[in-house]
N, C-alpha and C. Protein backbone atom coordinates (compact mmCIF):
# COMPACT_ATOMS: atom_id res chain seq x y z
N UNK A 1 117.11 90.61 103.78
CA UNK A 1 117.78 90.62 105.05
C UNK A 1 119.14 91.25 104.86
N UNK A 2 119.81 92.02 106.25
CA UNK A 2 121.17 92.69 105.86
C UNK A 2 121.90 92.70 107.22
N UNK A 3 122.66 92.35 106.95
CA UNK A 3 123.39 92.72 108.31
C UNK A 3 123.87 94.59 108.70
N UNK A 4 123.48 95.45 109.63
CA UNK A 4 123.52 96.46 109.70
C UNK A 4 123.71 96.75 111.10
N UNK A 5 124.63 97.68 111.24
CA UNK A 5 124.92 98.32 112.32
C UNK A 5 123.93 99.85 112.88
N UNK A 6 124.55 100.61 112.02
CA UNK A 6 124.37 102.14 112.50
C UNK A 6 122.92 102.61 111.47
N UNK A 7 122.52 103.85 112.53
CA UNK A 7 121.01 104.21 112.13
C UNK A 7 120.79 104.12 110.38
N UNK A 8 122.42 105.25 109.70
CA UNK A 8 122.65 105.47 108.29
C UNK A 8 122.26 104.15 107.50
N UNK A 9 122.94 103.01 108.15
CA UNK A 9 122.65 101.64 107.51
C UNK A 9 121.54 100.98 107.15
N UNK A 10 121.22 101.14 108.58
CA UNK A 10 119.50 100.47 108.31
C UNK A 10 118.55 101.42 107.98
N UNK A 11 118.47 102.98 108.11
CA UNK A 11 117.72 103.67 107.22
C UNK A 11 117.96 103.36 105.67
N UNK A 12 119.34 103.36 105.03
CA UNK A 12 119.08 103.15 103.66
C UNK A 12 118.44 101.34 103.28
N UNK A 13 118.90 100.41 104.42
CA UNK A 13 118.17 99.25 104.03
C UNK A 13 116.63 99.33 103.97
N UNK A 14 115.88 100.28 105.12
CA UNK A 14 114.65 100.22 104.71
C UNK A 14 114.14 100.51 103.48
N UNK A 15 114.89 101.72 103.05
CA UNK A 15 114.51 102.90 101.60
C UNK A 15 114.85 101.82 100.49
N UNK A 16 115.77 100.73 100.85
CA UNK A 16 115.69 99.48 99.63
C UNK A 16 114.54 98.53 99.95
N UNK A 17 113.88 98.45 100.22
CA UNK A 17 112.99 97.40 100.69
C UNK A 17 113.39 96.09 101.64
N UNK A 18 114.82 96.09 102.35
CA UNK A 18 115.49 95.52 103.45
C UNK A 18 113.95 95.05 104.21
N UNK A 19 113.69 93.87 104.54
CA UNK A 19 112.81 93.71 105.31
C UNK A 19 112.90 92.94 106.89
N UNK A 20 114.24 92.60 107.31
CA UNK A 20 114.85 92.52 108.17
C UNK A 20 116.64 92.66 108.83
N UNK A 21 116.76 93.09 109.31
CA UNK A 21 118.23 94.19 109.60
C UNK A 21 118.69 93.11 110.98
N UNK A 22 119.68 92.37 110.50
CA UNK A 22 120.55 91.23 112.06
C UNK A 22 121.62 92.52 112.27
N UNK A 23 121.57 92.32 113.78
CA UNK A 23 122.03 93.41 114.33
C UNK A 23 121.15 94.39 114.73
N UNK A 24 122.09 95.32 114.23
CA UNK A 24 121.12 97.26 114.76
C UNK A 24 121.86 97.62 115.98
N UNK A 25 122.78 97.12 116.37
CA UNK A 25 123.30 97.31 118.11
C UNK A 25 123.07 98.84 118.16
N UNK A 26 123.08 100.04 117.24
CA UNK A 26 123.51 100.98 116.97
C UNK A 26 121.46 101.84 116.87
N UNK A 27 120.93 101.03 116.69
CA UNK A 27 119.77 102.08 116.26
C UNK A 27 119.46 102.70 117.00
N UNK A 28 118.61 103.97 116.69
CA UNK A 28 117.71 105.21 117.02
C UNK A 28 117.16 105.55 117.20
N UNK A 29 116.37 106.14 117.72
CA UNK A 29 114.41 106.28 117.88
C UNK A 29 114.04 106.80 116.21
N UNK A 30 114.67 107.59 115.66
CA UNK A 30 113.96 107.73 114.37
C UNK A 30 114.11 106.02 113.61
N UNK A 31 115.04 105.61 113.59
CA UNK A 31 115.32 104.28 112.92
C UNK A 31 114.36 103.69 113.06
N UNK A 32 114.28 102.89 114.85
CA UNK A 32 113.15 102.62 115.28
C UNK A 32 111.86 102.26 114.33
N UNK A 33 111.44 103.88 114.51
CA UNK A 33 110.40 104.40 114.08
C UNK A 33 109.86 103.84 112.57
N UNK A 34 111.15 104.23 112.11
CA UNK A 34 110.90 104.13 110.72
C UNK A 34 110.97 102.29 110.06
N UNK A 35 111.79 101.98 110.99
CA UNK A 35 111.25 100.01 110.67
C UNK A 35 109.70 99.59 111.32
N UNK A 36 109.61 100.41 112.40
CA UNK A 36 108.26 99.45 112.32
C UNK A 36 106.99 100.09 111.25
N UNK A 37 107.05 101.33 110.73
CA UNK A 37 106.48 102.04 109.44
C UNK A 37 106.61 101.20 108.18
N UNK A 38 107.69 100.05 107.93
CA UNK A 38 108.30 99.47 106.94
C UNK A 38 107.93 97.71 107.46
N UNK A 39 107.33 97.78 108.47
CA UNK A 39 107.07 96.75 109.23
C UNK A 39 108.22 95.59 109.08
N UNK A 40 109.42 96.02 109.67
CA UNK A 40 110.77 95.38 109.38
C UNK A 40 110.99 94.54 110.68
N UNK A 41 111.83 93.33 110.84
CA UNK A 41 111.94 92.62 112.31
C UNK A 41 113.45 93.37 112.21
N UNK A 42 113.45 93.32 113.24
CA UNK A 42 115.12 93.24 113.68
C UNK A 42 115.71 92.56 114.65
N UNK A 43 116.85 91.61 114.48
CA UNK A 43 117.13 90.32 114.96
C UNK A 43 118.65 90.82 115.53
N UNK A 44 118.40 90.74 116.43
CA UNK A 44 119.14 91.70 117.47
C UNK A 44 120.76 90.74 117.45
N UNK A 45 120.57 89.06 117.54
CA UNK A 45 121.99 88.39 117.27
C UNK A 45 122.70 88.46 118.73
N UNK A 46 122.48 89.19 120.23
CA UNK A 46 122.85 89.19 121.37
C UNK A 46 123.84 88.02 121.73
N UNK A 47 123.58 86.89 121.49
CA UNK A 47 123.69 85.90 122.13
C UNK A 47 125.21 85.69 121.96
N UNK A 48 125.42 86.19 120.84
CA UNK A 48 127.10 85.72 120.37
C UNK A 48 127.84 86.26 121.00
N UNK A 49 127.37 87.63 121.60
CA UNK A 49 128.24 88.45 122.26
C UNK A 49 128.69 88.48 123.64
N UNK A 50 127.67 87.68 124.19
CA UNK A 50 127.41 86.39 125.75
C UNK A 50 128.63 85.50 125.62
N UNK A 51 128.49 84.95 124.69
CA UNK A 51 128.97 83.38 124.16
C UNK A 51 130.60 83.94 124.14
N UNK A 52 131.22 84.98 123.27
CA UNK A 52 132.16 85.28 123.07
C UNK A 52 132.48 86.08 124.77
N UNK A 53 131.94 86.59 125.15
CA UNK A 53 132.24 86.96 126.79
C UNK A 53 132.36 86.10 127.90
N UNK A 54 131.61 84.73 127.56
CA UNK A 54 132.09 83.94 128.72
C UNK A 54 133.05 82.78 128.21
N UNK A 55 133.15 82.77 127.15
CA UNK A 55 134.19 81.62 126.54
C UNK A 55 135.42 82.18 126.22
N UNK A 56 135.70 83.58 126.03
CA UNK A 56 136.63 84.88 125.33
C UNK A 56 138.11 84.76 125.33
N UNK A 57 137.94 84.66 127.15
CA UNK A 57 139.26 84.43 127.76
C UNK A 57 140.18 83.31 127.66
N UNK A 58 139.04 81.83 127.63
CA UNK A 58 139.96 80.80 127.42
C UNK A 58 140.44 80.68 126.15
N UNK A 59 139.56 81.41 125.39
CA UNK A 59 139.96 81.18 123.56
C UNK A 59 141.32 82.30 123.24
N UNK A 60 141.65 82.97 124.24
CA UNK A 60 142.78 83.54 124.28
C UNK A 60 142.73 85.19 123.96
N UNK A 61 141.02 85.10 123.81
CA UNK A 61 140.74 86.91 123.43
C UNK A 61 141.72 88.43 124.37
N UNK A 62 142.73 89.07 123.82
CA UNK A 62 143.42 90.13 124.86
C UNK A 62 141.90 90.33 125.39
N UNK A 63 142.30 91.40 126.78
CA UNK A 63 141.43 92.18 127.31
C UNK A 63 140.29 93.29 126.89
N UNK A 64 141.38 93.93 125.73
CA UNK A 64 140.64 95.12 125.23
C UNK A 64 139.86 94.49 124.44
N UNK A 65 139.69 93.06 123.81
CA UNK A 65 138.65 93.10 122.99
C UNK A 65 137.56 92.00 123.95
N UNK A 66 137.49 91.45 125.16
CA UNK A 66 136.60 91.38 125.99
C UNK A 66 136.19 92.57 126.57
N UNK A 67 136.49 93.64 126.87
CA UNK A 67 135.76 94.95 127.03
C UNK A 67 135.27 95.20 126.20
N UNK A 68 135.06 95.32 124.96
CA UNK A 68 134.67 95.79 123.74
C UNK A 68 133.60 94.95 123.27
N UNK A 69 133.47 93.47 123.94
CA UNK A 69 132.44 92.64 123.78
C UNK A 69 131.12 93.08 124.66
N UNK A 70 131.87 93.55 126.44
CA UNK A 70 130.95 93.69 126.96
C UNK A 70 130.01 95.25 126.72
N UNK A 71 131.11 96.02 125.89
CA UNK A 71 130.24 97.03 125.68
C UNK A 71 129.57 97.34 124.20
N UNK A 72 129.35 96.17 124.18
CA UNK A 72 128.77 96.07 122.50
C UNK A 72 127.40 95.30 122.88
N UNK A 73 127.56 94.43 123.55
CA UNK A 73 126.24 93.49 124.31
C UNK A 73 125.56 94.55 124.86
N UNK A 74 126.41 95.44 126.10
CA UNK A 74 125.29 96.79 126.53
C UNK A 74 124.48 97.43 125.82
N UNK A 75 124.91 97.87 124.50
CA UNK A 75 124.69 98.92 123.56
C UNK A 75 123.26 98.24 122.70
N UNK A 76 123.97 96.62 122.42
CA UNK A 76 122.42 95.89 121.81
C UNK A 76 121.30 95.95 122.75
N UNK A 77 121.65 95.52 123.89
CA UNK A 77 120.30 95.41 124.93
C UNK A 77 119.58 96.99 125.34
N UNK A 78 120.77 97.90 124.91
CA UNK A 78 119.88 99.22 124.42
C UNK A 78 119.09 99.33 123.45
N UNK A 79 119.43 98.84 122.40
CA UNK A 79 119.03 98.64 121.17
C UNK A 79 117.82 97.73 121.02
N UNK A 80 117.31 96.91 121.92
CA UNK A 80 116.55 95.85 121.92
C UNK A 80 115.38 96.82 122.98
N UNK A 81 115.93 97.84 123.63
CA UNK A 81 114.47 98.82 124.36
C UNK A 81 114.06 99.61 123.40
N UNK A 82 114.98 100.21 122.58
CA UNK A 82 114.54 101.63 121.69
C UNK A 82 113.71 101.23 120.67
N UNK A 83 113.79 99.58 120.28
CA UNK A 83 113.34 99.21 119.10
C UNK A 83 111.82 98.53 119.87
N UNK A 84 111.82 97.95 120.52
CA UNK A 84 110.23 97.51 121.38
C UNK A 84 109.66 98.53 121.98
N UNK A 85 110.18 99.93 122.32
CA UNK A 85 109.34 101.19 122.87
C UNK A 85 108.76 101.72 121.37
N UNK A 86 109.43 101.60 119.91
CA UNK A 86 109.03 101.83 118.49
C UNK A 86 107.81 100.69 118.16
N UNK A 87 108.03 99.56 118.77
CA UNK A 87 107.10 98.59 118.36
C UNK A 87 107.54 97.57 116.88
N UNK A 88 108.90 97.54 116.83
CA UNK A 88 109.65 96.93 115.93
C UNK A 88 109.41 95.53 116.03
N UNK A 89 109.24 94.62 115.12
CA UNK A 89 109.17 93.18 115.72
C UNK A 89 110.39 92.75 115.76
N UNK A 90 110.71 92.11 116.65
CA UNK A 90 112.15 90.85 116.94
C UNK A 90 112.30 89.83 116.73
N UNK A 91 112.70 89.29 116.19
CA UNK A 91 113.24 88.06 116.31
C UNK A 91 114.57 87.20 116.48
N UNK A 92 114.62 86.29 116.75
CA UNK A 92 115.85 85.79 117.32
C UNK A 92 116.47 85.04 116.14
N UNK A 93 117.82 85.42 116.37
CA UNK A 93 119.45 84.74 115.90
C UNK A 93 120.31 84.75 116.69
N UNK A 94 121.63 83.91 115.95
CA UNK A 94 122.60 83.51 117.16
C UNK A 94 123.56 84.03 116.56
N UNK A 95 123.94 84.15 115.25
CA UNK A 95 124.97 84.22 114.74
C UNK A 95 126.40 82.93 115.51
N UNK A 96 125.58 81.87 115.83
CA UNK A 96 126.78 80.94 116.46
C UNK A 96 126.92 79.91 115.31
């Protein structure tokens, strides 16, 4: 298991035998592709980024980094189509 962001990341985790990648907010259609070839889950972790967006403000988070939450949550729930149109398996974490 690895925690990984960007396509570069989790392509070299597959080429190590990485057999599940938390995160991916960042993957690719080749990435995609190439985890479910490696038959890899990827555990997408969404929830924290909810959690930190509706709790953010009272915990005293500035602005720019509640924008930066909500466009990081967008980018996973992109990340959570590109990887189920590949046929990637998912599974769930919280990272809470």
């Amino acid at each position: 298991m690895a925690h990984a962001y960007s396509p570069k990341a989790i392509q070299r985790c597959m080429h190590c035998g990485v057999r599940t990648i938390e995160h991916g907010i960042l993957i690719d259609e080749d990435t995609a592709k190439l985890m479910t070839a490696r038959q890899a889950y990827l555990v997408p972790t969404l929830v924290i980024y909810q959690a930190l967006a509706e709790i953010g403000q009272k915990l005293g988070f500035p602005q720019e980094s509640l924008q930066k939450l909500a466009a990081v949550r967008e980018q996973g729930l992109q990340a959570i189509k590109i990887a189920r149109k590949a046929g990637v398996k998912i599974g769930f974490g919280t990272d809470l």
